[in-house]
PDB file of N, CA and C in Angstrom:
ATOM      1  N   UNK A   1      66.233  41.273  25.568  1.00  0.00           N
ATOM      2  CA  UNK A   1      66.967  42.501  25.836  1.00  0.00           C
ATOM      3  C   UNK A   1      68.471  42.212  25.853  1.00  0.00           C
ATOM      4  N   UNK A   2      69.372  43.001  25.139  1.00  0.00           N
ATOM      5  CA  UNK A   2      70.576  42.953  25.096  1.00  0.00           C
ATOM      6  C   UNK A   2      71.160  43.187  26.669  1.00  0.00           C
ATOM      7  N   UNK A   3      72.162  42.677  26.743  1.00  0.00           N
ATOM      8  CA  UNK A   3      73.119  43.305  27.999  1.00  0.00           C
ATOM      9  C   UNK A   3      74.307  43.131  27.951  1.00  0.00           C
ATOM     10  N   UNK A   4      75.337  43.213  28.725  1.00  0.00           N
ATOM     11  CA  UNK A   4      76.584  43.409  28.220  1.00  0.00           C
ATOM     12  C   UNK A   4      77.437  43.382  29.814  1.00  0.00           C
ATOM     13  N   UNK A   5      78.013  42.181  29.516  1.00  0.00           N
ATOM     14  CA  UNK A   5      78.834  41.308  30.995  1.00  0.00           C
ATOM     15  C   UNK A   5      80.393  41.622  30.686  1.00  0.00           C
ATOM     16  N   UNK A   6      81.119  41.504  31.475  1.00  0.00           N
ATOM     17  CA  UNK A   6      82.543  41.564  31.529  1.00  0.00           C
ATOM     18  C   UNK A   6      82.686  40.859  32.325  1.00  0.00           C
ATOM     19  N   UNK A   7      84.311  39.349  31.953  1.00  0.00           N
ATOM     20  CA  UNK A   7      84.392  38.574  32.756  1.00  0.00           C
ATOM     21  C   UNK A   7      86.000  38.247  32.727  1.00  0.00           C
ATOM     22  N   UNK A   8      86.545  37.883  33.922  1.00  0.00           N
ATOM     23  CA  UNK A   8      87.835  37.781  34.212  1.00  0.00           C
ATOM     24  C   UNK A   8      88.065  36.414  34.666  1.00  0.00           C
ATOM     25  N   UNK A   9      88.770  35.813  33.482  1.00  0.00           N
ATOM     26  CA  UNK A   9      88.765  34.465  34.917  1.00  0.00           C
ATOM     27  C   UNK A   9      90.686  34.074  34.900  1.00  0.00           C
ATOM     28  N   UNK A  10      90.470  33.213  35.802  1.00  0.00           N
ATOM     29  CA  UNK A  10      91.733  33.236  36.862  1.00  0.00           C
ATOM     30  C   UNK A  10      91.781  31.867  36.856  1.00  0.00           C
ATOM     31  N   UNK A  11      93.066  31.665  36.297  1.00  0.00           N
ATOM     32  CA  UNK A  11      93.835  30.081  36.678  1.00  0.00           C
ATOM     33  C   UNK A  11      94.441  29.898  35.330  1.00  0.00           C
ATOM     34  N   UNK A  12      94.379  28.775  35.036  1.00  0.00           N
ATOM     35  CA  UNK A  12      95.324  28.283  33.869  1.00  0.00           C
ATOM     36  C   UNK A  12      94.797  28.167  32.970  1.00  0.00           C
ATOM     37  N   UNK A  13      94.721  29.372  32.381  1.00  0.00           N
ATOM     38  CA  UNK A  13      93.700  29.862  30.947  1.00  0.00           C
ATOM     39  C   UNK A  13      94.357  30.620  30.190  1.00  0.00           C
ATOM     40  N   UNK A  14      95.818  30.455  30.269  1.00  0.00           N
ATOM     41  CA  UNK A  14      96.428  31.237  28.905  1.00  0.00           C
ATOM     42  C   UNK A  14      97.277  30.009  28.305  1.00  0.00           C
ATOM     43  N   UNK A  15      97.681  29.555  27.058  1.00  0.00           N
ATOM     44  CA  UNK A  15      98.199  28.949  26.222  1.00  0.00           C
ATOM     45  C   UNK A  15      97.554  26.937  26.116  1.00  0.00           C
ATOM     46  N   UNK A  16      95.942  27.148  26.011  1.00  0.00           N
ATOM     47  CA  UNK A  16      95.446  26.176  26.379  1.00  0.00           C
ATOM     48  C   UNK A  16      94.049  26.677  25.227  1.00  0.00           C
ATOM     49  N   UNK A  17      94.322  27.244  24.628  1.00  0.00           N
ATOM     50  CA  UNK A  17      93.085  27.597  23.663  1.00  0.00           C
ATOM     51  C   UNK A  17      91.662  28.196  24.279  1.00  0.00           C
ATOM     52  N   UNK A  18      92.063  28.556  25.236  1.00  0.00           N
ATOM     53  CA  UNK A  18      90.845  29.345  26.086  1.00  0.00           C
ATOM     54  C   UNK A  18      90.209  30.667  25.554  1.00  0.00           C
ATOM     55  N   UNK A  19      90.763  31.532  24.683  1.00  0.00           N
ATOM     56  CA  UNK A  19      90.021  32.413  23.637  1.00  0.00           C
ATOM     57  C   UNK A  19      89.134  31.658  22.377  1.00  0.00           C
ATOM     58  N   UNK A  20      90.222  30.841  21.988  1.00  0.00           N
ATOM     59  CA  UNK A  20      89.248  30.538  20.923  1.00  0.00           C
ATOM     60  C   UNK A  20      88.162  29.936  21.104  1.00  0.00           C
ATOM     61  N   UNK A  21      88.100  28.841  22.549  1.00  0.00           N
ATOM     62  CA  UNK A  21      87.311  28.387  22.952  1.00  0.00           C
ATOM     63  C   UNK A  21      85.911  29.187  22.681  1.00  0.00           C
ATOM     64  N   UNK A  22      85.986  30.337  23.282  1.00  0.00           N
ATOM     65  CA  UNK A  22      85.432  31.280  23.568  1.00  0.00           C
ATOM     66  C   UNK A  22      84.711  32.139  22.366  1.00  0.00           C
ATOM     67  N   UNK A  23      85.684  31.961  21.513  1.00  0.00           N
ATOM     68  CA  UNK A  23      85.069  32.869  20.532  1.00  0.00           C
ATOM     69  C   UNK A  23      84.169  31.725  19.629  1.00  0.00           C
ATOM     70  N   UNK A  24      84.468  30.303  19.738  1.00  0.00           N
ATOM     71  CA  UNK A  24      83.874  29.797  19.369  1.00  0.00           C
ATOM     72  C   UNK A  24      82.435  29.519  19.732  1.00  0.00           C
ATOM     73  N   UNK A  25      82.476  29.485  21.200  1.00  0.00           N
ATOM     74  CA  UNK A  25      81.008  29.607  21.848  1.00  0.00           C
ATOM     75  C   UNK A  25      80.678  30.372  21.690  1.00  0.00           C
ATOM     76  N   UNK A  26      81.195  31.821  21.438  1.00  0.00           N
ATOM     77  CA  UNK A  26      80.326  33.116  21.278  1.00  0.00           C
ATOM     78  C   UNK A  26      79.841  33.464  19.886  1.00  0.00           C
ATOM     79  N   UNK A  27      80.411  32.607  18.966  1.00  0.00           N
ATOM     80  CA  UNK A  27      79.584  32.929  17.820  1.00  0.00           C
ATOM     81  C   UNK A  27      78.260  31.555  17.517  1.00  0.00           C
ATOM     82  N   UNK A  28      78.452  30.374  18.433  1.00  0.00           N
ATOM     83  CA  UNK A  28      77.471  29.671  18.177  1.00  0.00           C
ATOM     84  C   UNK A  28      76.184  30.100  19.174  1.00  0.00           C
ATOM     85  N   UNK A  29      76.609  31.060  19.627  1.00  0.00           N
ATOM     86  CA  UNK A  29      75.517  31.410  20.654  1.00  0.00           C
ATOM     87  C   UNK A  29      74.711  32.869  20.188  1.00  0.00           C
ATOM     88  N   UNK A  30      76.051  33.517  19.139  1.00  0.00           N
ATOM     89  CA  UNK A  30      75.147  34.419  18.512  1.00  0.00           C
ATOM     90  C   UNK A  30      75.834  36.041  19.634  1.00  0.00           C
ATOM     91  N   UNK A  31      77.130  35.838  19.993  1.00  0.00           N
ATOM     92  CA  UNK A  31      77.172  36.857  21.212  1.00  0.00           C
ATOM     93  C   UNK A  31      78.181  37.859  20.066  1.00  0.00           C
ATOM     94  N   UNK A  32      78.552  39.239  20.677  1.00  0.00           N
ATOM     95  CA  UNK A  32      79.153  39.574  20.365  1.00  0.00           C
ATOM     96  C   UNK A  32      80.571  40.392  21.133  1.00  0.00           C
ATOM     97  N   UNK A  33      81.519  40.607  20.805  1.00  0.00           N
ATOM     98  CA  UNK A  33      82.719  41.119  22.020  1.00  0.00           C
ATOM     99  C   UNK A  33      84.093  41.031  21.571  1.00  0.00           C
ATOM    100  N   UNK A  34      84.777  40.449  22.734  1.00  0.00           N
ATOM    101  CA  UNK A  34      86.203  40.570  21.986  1.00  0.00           C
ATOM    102  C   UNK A  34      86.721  39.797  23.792  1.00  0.00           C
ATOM    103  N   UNK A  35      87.789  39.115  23.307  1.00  0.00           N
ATOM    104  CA  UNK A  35      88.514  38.056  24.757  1.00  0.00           C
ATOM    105  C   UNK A  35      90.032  38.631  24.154  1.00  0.00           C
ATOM    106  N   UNK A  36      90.647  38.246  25.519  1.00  0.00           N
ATOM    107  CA  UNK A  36      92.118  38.876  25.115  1.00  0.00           C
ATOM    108  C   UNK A  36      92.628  38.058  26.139  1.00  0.00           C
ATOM    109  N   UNK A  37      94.168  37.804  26.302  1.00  0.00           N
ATOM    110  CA  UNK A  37      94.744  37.408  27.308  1.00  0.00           C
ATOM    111  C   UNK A  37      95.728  38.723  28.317  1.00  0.00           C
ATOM    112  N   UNK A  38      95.514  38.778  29.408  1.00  0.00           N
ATOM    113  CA  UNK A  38      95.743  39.899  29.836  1.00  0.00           C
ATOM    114  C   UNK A  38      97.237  39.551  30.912  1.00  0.00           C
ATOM    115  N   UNK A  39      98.235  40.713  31.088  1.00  0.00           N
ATOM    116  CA  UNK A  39      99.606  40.403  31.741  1.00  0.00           C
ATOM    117  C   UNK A  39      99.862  39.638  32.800  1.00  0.00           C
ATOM    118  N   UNK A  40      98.687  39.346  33.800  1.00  0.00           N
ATOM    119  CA  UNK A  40      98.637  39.118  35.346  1.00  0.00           C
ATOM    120  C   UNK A  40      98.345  37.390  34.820  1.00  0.00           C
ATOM    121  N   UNK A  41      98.265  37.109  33.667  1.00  0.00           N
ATOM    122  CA  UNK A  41      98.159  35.490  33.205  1.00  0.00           C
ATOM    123  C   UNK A  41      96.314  35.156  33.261  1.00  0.00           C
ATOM    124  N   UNK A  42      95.596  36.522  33.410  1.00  0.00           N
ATOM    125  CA  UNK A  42      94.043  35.726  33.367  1.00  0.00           C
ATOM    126  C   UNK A  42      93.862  35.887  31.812  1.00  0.00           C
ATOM    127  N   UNK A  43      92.247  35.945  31.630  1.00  0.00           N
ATOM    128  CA  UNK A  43      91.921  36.163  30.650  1.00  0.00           C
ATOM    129  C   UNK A  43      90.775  37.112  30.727  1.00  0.00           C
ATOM    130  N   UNK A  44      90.360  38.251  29.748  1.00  0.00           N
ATOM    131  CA  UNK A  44      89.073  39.158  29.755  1.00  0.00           C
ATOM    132  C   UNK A  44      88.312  38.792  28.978  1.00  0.00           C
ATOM    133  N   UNK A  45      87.086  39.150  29.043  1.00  0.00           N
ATOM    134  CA  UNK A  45      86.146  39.035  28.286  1.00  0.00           C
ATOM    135  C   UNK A  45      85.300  39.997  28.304  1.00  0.00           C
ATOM    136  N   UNK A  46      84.582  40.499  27.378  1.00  0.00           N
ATOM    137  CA  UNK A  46      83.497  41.738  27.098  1.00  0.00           C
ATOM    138  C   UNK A  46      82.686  40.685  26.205  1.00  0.00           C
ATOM    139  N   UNK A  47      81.363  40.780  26.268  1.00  0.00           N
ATOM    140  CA  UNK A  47      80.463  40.600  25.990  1.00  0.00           C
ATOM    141  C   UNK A  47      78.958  40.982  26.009  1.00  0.00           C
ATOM    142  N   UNK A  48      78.697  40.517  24.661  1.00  0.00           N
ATOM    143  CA  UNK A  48      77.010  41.351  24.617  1.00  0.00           C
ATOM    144  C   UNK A  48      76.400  40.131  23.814  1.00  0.00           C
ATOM    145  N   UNK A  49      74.879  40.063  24.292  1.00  0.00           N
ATOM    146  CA  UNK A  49      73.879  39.142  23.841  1.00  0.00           C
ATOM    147  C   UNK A  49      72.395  38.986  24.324  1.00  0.00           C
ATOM    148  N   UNK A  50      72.179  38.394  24.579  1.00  0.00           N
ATOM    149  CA  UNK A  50      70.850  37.733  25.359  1.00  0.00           C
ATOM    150  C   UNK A  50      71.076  37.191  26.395  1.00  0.00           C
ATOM    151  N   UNK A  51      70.482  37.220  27.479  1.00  0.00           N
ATOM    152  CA  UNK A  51      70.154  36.777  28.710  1.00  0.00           C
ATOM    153  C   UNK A  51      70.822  35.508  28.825  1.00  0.00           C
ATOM    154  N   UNK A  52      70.018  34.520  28.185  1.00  0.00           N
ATOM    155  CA  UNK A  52      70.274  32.804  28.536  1.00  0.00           C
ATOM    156  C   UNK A  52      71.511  32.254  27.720  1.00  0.00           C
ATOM    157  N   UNK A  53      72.156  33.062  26.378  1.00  0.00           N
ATOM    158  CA  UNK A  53      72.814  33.030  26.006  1.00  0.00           C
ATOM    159  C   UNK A  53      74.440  33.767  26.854  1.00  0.00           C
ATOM    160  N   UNK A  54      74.489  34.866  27.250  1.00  0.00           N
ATOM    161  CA  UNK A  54      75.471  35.288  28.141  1.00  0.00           C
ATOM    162  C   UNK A  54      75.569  33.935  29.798  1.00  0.00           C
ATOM    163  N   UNK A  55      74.373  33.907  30.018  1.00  0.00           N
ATOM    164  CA  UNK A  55      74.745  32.685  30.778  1.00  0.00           C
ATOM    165  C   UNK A  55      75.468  31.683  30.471  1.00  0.00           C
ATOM    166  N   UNK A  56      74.850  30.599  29.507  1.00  0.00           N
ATOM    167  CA  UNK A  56      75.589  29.762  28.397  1.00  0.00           C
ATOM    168  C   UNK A  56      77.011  30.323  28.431  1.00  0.00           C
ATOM    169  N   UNK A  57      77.681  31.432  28.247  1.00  0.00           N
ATOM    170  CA  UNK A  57      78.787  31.327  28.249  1.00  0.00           C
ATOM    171  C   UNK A  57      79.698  31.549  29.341  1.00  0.00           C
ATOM    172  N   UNK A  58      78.961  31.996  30.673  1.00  0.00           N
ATOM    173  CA  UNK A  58      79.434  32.330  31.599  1.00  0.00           C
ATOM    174  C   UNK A  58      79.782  30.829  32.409  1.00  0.00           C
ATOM    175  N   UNK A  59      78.794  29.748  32.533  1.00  0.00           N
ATOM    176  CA  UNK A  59      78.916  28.557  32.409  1.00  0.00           C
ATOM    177  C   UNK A  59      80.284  28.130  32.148  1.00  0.00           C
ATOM    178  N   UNK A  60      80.594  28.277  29.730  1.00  0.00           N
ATOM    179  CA  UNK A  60      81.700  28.055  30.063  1.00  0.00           C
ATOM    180  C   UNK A  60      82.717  28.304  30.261  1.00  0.00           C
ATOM    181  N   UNK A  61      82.553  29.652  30.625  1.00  0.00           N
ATOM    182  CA  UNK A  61      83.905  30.098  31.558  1.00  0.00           C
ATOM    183  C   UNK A  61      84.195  29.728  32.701  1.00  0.00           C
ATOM    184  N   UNK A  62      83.486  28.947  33.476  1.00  0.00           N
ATOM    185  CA  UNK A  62      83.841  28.467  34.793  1.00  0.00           C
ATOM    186  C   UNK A  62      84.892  27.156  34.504  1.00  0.00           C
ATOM    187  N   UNK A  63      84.977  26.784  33.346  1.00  0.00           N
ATOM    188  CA  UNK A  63      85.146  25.030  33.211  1.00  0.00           C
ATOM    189  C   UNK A  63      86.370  25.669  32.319  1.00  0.00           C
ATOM    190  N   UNK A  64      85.682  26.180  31.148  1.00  0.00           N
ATOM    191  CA  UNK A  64      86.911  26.389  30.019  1.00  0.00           C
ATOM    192  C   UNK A  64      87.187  25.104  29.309  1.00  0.00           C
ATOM    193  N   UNK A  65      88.196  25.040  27.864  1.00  0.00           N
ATOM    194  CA  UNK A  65      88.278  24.391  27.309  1.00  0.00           C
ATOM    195  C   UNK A  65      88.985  23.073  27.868  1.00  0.00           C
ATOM    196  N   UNK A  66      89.518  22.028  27.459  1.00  0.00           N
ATOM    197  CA  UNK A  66      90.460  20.858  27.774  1.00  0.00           C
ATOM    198  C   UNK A  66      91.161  21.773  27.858  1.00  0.00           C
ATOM    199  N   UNK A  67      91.934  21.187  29.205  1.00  0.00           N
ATOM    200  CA  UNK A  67      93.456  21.945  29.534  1.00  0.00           C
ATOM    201  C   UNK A  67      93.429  22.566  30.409  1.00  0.00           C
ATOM    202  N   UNK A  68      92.356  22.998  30.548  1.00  0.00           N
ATOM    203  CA  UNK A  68      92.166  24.601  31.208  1.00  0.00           C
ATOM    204  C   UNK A  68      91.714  24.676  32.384  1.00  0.00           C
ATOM    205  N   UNK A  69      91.870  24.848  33.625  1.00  0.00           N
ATOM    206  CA  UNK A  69      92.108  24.596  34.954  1.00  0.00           C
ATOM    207  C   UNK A  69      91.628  26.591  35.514  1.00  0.00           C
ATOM    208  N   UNK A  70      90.370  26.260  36.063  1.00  0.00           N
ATOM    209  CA  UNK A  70      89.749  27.821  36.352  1.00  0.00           C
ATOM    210  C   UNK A  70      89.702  27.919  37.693  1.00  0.00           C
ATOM    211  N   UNK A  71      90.662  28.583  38.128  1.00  0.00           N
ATOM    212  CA  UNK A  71      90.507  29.268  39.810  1.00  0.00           C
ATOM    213  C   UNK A  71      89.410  29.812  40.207  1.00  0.00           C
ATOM    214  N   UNK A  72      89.357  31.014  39.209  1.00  0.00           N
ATOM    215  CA  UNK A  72      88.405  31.905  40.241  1.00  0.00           C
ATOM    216  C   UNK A  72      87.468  32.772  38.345  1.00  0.00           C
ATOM    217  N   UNK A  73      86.424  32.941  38.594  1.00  0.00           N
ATOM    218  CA  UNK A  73      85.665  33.930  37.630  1.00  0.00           C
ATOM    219  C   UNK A  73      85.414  35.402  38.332  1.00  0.00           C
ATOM    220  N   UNK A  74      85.494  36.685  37.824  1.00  0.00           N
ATOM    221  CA  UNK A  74      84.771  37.522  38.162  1.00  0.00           C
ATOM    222  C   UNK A  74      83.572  38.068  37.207  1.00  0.00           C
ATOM    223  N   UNK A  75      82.634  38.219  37.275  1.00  0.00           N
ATOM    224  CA  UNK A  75      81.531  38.765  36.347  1.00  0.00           C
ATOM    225  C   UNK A  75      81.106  40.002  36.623  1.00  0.00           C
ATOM    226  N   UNK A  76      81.317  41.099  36.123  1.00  0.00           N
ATOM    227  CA  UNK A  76      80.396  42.613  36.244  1.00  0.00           C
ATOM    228  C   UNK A  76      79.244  43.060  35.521  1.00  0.00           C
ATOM    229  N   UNK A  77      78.725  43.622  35.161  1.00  0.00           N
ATOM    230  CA  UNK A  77      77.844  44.401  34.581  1.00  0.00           C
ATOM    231  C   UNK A  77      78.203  45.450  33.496  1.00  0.00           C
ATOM    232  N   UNK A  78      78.349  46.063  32.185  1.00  0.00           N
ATOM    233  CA  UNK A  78      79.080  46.719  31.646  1.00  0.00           C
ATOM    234  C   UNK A  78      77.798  47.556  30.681  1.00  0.00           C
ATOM    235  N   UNK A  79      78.177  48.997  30.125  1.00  0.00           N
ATOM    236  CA  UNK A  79      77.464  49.363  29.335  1.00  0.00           C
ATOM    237  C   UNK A  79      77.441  48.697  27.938  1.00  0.00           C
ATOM    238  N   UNK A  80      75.896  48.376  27.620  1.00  0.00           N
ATOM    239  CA  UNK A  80      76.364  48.083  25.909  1.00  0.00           C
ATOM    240  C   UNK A  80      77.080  48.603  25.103  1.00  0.00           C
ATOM    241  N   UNK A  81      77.958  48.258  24.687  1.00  0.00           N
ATOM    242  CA  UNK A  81      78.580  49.104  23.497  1.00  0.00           C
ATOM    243  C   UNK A  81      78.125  48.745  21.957  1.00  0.00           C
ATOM    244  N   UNK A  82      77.195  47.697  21.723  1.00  0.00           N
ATOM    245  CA  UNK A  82      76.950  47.583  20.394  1.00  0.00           C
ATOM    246  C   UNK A  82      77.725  46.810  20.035  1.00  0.00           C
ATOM    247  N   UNK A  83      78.637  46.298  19.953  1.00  0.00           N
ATOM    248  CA  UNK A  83      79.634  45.368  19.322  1.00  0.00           C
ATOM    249  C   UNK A  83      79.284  44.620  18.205  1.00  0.00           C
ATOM    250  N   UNK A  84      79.916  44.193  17.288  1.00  0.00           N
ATOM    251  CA  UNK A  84      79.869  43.573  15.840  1.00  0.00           C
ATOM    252  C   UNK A  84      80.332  42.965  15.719  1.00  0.00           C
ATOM    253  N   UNK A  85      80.361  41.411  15.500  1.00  0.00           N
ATOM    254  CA  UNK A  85      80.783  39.922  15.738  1.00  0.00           C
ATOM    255  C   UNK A  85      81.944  40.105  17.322  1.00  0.00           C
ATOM    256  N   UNK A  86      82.763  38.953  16.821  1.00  0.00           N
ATOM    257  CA  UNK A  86      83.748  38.393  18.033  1.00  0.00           C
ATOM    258  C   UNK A  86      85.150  38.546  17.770  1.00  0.00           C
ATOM    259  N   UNK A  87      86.273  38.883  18.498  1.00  0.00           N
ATOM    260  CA  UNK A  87      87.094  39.031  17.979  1.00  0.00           C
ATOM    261  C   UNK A  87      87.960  38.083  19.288  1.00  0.00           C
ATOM    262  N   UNK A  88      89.416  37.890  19.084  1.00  0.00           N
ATOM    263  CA  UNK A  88      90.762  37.303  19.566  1.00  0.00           C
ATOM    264  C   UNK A  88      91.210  39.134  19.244  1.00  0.00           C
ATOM    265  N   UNK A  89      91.419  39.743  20.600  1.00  0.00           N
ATOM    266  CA  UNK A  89      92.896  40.627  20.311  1.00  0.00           C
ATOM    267  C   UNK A  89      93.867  40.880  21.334  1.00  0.00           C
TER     268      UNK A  89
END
């Protein structure tokens, strides 16, 4: 069953390759969404996939790429929207 997470994480995750990271795990995992870097210095994430796969990436959002130093995660619950591959915007 599809579902569809939204995730915020907090710390030193902007100019450390922490999207692409991301988009890279999310297409080897088969997810679909879009990550952005947002004004307050976190980063967002929308995502849709499978169960054990949205885990898998929630995982590595706690750690993040080399460099990347994670304070705090938030994770919600979000309506599917259907989404079509992964995007950086």
């Amino acid at each position: 069953m599809i579902r569809h997470i939204n995730l915020k994480i907090y710390g030193q995750v902007q100019g450390v390759f922490f999207r692409q990271g991301v988009k890279d795990m999310a297409l080897e995992l088969g997810l679909a969404g879009f990550v952005r870097n947002e004004p307050d210095g976190s980063v967002y994430l929308e995502i849709e996939g499978e169960e054990s796969a949205l885990e898998k990436m929630a995982e590595f959002c706690r750690k993040g790429p080399p460099g990347a130093k994670v304070n705090s995660l938030d994770i919600s619950e979000g309506a599917v929207q259907n989404f079509t591959g992964f995007n950086i915007v």
